[in-house]
C-alpha atoms as a PDB file:
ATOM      1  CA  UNK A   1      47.116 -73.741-142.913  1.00  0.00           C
ATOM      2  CA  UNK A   2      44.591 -76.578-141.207  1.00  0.00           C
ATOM      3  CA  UNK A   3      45.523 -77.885-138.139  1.00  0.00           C
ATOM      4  CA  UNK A   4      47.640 -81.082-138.496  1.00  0.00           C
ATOM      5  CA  UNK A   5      45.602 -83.656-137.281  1.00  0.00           C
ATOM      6  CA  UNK A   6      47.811 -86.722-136.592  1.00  0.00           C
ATOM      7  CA  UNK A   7      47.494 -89.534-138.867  1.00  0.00           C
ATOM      8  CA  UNK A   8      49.479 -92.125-137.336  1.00  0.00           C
ATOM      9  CA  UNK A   9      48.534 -92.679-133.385  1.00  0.00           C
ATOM     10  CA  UNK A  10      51.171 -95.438-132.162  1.00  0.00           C
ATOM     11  CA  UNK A  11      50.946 -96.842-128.530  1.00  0.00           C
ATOM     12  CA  UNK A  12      53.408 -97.365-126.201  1.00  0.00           C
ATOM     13  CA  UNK A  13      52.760 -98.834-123.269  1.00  0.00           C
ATOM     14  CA  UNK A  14      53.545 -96.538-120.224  1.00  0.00           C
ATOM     15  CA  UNK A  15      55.875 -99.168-118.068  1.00  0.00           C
ATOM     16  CA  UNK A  16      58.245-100.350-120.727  1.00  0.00           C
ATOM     17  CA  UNK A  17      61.571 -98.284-120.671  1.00  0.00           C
ATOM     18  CA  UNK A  18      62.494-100.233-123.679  1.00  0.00           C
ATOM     19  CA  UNK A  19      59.642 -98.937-125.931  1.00  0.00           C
ATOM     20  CA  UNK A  20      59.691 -95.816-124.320  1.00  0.00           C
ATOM     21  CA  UNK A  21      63.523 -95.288-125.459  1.00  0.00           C
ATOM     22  CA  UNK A  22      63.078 -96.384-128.809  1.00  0.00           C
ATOM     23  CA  UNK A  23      59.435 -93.619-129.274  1.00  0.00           C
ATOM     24  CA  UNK A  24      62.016 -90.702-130.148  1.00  0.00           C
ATOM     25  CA  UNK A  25      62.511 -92.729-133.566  1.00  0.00           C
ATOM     26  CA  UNK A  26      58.935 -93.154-134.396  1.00  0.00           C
ATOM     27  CA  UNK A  27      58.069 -92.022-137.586  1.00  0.00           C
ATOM     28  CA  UNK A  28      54.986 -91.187-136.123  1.00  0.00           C
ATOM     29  CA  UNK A  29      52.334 -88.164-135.834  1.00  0.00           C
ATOM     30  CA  UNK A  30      51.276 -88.716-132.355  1.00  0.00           C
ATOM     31  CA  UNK A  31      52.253 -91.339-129.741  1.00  0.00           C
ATOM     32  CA  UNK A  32      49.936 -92.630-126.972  1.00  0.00           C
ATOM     33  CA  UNK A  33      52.034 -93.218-124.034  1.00  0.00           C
ATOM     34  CA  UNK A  34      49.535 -95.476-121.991  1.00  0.00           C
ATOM     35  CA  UNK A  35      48.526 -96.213-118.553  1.00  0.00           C
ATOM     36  CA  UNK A  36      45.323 -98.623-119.198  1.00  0.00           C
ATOM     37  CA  UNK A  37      45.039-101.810-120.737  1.00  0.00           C
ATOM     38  CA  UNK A  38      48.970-102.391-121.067  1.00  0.00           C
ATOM     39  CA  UNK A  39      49.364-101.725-117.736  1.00  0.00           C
ATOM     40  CA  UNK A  40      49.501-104.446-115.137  1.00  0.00           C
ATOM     41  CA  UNK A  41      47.561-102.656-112.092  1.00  0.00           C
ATOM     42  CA  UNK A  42      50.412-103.123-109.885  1.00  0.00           C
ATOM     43  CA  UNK A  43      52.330-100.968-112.309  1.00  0.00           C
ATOM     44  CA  UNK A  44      50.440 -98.397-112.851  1.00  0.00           C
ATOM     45  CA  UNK A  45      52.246 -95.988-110.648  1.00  0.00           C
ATOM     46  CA  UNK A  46      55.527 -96.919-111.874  1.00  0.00           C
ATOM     47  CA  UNK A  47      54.263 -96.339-115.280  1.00  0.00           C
ATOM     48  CA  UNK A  48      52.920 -92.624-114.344  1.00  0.00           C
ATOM     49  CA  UNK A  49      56.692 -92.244-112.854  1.00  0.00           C
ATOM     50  CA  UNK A  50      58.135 -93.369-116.309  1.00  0.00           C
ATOM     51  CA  UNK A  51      55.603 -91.489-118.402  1.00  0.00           C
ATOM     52  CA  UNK A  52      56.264 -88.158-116.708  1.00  0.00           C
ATOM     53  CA  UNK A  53      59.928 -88.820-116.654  1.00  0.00           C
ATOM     54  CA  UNK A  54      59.764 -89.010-120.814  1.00  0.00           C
ATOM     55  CA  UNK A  55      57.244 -86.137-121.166  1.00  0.00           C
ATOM     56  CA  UNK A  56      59.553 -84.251-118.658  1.00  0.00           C
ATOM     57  CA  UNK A  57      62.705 -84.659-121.128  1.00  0.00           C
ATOM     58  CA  UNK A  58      60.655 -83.489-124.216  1.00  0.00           C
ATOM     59  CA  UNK A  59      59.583 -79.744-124.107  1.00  0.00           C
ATOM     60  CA  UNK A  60      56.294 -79.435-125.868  1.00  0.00           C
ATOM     61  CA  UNK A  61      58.391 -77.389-128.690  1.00  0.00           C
ATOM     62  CA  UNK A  62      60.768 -79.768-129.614  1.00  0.00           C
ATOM     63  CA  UNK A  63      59.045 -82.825-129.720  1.00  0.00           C
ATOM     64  CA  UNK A  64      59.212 -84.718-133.134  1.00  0.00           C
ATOM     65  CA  UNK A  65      55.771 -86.748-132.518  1.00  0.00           C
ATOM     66  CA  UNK A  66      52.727 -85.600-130.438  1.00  0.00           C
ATOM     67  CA  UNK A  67      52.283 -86.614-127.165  1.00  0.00           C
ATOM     68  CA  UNK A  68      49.105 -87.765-125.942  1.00  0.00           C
ATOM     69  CA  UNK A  69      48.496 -89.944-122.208  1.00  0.00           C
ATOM     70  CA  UNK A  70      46.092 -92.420-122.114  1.00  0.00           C
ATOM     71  CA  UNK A  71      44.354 -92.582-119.098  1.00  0.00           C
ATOM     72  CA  UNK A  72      42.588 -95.091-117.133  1.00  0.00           C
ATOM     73  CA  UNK A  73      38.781 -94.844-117.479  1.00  0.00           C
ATOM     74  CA  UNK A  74      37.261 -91.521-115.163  1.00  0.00           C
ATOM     75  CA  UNK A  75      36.315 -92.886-111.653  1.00  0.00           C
ATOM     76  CA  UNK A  76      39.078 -95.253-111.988  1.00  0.00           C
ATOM     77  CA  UNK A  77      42.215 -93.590-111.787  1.00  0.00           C
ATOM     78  CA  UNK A  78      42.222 -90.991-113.604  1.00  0.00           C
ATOM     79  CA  UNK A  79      42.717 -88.411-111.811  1.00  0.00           C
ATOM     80  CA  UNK A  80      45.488 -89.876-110.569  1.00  0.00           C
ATOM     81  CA  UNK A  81      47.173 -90.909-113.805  1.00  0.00           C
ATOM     82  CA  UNK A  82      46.154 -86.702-114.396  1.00  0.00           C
ATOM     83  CA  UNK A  83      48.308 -86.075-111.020  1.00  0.00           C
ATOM     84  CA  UNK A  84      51.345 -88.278-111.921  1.00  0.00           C
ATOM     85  CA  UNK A  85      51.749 -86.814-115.541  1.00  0.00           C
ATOM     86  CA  UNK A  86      50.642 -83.263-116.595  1.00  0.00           C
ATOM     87  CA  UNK A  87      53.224 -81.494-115.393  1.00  0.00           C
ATOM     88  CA  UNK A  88      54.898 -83.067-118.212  1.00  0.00           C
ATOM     89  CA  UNK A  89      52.454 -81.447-120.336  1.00  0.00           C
ATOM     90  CA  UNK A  90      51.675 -83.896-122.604  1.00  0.00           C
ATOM     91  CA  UNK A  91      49.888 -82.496-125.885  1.00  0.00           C
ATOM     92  CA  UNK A  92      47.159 -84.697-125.404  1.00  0.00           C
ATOM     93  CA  UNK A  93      44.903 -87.135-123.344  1.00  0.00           C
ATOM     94  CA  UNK A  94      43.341 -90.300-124.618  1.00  0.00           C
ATOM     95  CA  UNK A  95      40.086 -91.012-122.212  1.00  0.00           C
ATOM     96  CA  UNK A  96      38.731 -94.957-122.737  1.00  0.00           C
ATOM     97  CA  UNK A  97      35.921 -96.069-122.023  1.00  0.00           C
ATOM     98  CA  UNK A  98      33.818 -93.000-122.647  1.00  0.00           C
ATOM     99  CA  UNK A  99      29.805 -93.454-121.496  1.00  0.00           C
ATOM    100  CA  UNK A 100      28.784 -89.842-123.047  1.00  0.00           C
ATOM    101  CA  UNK A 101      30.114 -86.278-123.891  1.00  0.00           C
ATOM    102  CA  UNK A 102      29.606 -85.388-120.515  1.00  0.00           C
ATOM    103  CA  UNK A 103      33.066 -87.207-119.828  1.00  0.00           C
ATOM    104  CA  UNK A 104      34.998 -84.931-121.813  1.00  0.00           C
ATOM    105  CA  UNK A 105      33.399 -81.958-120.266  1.00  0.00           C
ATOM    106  CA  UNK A 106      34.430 -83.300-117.115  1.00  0.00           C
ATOM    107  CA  UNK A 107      37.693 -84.193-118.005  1.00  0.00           C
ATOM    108  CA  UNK A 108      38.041 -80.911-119.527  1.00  0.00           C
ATOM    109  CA  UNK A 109      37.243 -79.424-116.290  1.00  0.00           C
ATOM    110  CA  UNK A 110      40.187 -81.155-114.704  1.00  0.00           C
ATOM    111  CA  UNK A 111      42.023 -80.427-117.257  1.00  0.00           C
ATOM    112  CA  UNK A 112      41.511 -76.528-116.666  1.00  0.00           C
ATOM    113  CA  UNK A 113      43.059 -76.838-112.691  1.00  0.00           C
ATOM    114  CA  UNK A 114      45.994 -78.765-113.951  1.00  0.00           C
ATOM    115  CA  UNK A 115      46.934 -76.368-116.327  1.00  0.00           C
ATOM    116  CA  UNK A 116      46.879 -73.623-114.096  1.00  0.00           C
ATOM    117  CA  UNK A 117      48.712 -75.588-111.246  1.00  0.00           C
ATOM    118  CA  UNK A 118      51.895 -75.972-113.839  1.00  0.00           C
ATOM    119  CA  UNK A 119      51.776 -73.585-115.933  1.00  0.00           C
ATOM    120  CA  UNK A 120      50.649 -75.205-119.268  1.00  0.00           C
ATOM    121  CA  UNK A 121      49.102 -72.617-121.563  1.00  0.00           C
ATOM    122  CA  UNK A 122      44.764 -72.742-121.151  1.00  0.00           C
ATOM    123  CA  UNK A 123      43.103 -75.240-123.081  1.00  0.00           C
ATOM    124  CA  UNK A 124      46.419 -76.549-125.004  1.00  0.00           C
ATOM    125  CA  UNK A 125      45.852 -80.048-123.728  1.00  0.00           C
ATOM    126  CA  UNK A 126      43.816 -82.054-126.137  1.00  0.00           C
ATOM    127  CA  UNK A 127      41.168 -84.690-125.715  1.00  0.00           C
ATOM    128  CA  UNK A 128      40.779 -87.462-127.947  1.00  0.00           C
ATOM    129  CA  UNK A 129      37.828 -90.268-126.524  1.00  0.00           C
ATOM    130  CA  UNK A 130      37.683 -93.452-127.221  1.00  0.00           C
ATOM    131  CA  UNK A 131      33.847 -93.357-127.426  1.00  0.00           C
ATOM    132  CA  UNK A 132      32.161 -97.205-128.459  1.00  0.00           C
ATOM    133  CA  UNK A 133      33.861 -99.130-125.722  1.00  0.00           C
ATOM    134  CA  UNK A 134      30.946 -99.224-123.734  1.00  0.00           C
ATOM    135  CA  UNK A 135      27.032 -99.650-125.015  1.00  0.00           C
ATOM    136  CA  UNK A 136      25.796 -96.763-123.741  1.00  0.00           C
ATOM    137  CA  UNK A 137      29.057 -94.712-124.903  1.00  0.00           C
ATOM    138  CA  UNK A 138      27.974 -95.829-128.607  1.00  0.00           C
ATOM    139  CA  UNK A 139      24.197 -95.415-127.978  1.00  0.00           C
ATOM    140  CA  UNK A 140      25.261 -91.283-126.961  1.00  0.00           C
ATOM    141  CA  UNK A 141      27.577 -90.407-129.829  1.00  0.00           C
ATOM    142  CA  UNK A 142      25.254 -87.533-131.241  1.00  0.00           C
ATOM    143  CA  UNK A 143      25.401 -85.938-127.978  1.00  0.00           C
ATOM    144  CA  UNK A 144      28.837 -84.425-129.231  1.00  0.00           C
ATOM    145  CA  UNK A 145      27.691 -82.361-132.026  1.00  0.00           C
ATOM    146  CA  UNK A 146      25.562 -81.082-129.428  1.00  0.00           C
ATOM    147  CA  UNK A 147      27.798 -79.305-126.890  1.00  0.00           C
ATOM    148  CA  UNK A 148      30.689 -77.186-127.363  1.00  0.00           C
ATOM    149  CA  UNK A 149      33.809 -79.346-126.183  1.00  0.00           C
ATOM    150  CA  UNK A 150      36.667 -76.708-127.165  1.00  0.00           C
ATOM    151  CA  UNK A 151      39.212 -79.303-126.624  1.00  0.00           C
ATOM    152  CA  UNK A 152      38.028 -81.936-128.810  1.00  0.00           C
ATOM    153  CA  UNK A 153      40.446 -83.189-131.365  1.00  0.00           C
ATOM    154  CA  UNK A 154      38.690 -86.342-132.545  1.00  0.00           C
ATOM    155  CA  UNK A 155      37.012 -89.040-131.965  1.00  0.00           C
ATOM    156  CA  UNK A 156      38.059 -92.899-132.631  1.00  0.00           C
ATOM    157  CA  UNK A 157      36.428 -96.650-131.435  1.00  0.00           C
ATOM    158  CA  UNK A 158      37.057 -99.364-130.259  1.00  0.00           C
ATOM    159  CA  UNK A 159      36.220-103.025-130.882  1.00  0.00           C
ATOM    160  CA  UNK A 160      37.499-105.731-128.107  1.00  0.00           C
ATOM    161  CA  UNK A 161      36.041-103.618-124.953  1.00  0.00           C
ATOM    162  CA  UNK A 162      32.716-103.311-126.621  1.00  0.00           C
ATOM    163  CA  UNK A 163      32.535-106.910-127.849  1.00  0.00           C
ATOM    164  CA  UNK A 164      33.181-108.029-124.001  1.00  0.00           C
ATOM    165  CA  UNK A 165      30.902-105.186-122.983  1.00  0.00           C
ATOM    166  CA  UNK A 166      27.668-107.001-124.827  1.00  0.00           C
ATOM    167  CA  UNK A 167      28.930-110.223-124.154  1.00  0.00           C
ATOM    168  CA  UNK A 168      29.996-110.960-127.273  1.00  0.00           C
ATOM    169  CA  UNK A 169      32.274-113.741-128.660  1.00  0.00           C
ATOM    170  CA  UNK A 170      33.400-112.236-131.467  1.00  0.00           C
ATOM    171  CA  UNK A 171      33.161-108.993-132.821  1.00  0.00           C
ATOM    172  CA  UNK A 172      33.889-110.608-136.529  1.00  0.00           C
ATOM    173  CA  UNK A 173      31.542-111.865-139.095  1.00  0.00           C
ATOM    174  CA  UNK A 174      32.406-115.286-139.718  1.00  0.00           C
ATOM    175  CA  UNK A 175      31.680-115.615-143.203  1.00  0.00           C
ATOM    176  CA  UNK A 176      33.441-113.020-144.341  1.00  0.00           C
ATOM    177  CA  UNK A 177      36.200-112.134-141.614  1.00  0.00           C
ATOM    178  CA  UNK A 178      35.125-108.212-141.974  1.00  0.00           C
ATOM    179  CA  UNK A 179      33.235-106.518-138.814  1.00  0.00           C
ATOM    180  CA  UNK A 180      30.264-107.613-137.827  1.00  0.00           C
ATOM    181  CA  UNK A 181      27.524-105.816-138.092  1.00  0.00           C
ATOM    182  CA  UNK A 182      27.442-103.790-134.534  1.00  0.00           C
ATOM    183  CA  UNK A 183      30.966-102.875-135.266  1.00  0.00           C
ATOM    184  CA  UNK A 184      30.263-101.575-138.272  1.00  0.00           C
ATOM    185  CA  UNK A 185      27.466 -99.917-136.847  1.00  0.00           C
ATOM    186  CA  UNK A 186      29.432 -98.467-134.419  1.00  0.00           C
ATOM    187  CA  UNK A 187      32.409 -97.383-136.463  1.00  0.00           C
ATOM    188  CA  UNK A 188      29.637 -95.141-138.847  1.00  0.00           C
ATOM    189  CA  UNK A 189      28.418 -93.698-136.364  1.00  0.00           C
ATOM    190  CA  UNK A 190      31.572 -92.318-135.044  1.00  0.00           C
ATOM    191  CA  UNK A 191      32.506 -90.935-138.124  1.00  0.00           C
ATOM    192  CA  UNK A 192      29.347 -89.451-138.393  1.00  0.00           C
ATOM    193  CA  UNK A 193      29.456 -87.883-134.863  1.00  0.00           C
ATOM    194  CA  UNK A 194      32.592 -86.596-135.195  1.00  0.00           C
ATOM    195  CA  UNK A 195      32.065 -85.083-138.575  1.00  0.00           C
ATOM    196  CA  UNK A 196      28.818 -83.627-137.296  1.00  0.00           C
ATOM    197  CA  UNK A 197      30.740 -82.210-134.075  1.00  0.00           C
ATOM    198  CA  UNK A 198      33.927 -80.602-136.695  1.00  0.00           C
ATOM    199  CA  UNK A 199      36.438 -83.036-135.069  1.00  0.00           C
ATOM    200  CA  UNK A 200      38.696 -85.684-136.649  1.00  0.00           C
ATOM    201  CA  UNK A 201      37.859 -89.242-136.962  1.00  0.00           C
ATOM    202  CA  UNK A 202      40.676 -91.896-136.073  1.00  0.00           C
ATOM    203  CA  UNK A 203      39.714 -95.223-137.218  1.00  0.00           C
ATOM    204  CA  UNK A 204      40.684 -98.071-134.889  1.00  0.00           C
ATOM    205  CA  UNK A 205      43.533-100.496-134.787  1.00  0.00           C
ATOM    206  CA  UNK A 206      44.198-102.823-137.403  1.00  0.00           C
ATOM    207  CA  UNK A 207      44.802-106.332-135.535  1.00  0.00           C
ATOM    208  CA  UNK A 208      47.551-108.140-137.946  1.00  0.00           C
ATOM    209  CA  UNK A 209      50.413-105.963-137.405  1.00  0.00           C
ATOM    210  CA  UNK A 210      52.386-108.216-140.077  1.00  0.00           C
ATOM    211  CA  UNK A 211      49.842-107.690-142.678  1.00  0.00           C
ATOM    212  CA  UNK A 212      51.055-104.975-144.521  1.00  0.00           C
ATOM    213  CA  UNK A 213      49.166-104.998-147.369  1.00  0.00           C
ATOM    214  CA  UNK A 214      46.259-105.498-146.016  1.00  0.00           C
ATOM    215  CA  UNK A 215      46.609-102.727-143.561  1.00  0.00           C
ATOM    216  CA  UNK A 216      47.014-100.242-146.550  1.00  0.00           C
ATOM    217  CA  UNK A 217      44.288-101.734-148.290  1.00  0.00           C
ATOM    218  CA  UNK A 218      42.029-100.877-145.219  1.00  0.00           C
ATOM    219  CA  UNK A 219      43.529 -97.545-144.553  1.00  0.00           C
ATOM    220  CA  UNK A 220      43.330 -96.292-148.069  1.00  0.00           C
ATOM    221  CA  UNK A 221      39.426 -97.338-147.495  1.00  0.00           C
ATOM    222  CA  UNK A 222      38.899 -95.582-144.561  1.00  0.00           C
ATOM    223  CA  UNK A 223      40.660 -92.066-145.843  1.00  0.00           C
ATOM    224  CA  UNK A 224      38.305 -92.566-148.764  1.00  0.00           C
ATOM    225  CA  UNK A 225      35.383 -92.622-146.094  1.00  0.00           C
ATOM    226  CA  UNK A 226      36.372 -89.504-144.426  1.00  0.00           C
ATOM    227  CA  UNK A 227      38.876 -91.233-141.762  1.00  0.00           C
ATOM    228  CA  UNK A 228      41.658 -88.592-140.845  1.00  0.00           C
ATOM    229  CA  UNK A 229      44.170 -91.327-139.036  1.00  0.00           C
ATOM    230  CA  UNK A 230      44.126 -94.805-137.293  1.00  0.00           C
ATOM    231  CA  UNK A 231      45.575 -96.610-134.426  1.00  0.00           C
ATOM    232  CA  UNK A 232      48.872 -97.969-134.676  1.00  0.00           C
ATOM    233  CA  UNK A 233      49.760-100.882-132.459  1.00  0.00           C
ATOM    234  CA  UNK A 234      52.997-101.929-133.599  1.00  0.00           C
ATOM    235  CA  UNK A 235      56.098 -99.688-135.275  1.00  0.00           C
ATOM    236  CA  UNK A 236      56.154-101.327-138.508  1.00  0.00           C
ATOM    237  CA  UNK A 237      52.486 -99.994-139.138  1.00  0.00           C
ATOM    238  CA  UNK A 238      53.147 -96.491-138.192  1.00  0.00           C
ATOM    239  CA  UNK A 239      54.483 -96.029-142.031  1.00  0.00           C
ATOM    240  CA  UNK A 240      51.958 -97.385-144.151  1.00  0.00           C
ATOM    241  CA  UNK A 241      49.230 -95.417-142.042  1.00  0.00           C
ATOM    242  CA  UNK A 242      51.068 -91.972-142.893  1.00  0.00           C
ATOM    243  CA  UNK A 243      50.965 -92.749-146.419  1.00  0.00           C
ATOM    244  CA  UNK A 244      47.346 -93.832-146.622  1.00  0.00           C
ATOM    245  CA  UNK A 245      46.267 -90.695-145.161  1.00  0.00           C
ATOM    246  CA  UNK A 246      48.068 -88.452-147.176  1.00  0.00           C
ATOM    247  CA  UNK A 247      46.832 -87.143-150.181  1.00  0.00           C
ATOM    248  CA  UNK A 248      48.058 -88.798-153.195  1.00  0.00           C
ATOM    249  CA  UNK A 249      50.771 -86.586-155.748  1.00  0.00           C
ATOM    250  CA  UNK A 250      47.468 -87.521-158.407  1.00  0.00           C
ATOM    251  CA  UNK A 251      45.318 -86.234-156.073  1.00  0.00           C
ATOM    252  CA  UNK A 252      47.108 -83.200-155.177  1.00  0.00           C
ATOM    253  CA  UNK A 253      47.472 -82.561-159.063  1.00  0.00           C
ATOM    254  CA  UNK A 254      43.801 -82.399-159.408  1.00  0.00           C
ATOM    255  CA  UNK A 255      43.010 -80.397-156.355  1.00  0.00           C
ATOM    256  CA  UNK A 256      45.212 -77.745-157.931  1.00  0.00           C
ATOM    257  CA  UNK A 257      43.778 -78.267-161.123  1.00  0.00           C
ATOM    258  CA  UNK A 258      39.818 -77.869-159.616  1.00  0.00           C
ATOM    259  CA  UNK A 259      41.247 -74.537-157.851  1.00  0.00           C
ATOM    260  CA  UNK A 260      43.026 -72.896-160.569  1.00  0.00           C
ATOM    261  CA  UNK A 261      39.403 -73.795-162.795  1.00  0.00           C
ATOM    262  CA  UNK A 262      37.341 -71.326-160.380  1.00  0.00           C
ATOM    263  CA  UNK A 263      40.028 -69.207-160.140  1.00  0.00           C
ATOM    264  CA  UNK A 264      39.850 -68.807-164.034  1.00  0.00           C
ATOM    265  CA  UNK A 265      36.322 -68.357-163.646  1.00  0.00           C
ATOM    266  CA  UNK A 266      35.361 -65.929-160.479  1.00  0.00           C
ATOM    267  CA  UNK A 267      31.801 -66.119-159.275  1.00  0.00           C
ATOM    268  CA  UNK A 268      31.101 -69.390-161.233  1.00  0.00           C
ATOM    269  CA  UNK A 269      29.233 -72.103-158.992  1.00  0.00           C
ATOM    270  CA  UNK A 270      30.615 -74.443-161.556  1.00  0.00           C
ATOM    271  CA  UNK A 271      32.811 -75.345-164.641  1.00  0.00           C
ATOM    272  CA  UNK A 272      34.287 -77.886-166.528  1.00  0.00           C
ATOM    273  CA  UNK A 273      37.337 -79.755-166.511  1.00  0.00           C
ATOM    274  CA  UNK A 274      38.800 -82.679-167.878  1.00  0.00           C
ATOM    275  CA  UNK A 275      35.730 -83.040-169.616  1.00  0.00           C
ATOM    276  CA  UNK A 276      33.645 -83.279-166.614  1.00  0.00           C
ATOM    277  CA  UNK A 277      31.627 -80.280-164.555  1.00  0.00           C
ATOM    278  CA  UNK A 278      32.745 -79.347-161.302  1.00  0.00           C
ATOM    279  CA  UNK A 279      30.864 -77.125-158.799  1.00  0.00           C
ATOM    280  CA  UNK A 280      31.317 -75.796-154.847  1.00  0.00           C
ATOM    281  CA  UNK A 281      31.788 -79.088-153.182  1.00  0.00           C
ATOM    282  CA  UNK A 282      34.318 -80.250-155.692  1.00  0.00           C
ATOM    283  CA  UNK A 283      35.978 -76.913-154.752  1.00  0.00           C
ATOM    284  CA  UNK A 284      36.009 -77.184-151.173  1.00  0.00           C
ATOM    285  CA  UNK A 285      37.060 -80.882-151.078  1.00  0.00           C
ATOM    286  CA  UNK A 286      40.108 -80.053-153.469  1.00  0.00           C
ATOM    287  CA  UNK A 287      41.049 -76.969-150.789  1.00  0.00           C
ATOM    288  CA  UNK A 288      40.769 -79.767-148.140  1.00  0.00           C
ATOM    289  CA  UNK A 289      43.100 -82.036-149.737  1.00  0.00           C
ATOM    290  CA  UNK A 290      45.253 -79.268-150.794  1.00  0.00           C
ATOM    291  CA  UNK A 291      45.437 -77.550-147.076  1.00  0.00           C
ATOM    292  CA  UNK A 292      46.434 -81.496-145.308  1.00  0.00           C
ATOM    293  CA  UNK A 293      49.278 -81.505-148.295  1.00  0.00           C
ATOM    294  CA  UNK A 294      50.643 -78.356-146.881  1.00  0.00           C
ATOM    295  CA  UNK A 295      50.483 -79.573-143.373  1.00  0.00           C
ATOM    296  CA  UNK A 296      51.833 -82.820-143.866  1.00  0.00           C
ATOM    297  CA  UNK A 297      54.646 -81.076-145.843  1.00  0.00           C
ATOM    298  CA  UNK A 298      55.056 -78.401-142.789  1.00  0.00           C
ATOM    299  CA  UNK A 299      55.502 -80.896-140.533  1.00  0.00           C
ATOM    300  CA  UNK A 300      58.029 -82.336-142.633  1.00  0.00           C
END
């Protein structure tokens, strides 16, 4: 059995005790209980009081969604969001802003003392970085495939902070209404760094939270790309994201089918089916798929 990598990642914004009440019923895979950008700075502690308070009430073994914190950028409060809330023990952090890799080896560092101060089993806590929200963040995105960062889960982007972070008016292409081209640009490359380092990658948000359709349409794209999950900004997207990261029944049909071929055949490096040769990476893919069925289905 793979690890379940979360395929919805809904946020909730750390200082509103209605959303915060109403998170238990979240169809979701993870939820990102957050302390940044939804936080007014004079509510920032009251929203590490609120966050702990929720994480506090939800042992790490009986909690329906993950539960990841996101943090405000290192150097600027972070360590004190870290203070306020692990001895919740949240499953996860979310760390914006990223400049390199060197922030999650940091963090991880941190993340070692807290865990021995309360008690929360050695390298459980999870880091997920939000790693094109600055230039220089996007410009250093090979750096992790280059150095072992043991509690890496992932890594997913950002467009608005990196649009204001080059100055940029709009991180759209007009003619078309798609990403412009640094955005794409930047969204490859995380996929590619994150591939390259054996970690997840979480597309980013999907802006029209009314726009159903189009928000499968996108998703369904993305998983096709090698996408594992997305952002989820409002409830009513939390759904269609699940699905559109979930292997299709068709799709789990002919993963079996591609399995049971080599089984049939034992030592073959390929064979036919449906008319069609097959070889290793069919093989492997179709285990893939078949092994995020089982999890999904696991995690009921």
């Amino acid at each position: 059995m793979i690890e379940m990598i979360p395929r919805s990642w809904l946020f909730i914004p750390g200082d509103s005790e209605k959303k915060l009440g109403k998170a238990d019923g979240s169809s979701a895979d993870a939820l990102i209980l957050d302390l940044e950008d939804s936080v007014a700075p004079q509510a920032k502690a009251d929203a590490r009081e609120k966050v702990l308070a929720h994480l506090s009430a939800r042992p790490r073994d009986g909690r329906k969604s993950l539960l990841y914190v996101r943090i405000n950028p290192l150097g600027e409060g972070a360590l004190e969001d870290l203070s306020g809330v692990m001895p919740g023990a949240p499953d996860g952090i979310m760390i914006p802003k990223t400049a390199c890799a060197d922030d999650v080896r940091v963090l991880s560092l941190w993340l070692d003392a807290f865990e021995a101060a309360h008690a929360i089993p050695a390298g459980s806590t999870r880091i997920l970085p939000v790693a094109t929200e600055t230039a220089a963040g996007t410009l250093k995105l090979t750096e992790f495939a280059d150095r072992p960062l043991p509690r890496l889960i992932g890594l997913t982007w950002g467009a608005e902070d990196l649009s204001a972070a080059i100055g940029a008016s709009t991180n759209l292409d007009p003619a078309t209404g798609e990403w412009a081209l640094v955005y794409k640009l930047a969204r490859v490359q995380v996929l590619l760094a994150a591939r390259a380092a054996g970690v997840a990658a979480i597309d980013t948000l999907y802006v029209d939270f009314r726009d159903e359709a189009g928000l499968r349409q996108s998703s369904s794209r993305a998983a096709d790309e090698g996408f594992a999950g997305r952002i989820a900004i409002h409830p009513a997207q939390v759904d269609p994201i699940n699905d559109s990261f979930a292997p299709s029944p068709e799709a789990v049909e002919h993963a079996r089918q591609v399995i049971a071929a080599f089984d049939a055949s034992p030592g073959t490096g390929a064979v036919g089916l449906n008319g069609k040769m097959i070889d290793i990476p069919h093989l492997k893919q179709a285990r893939n798929v078949l092994a995020l069925h089982e999890a999904i289905a696991a995690r009921g």
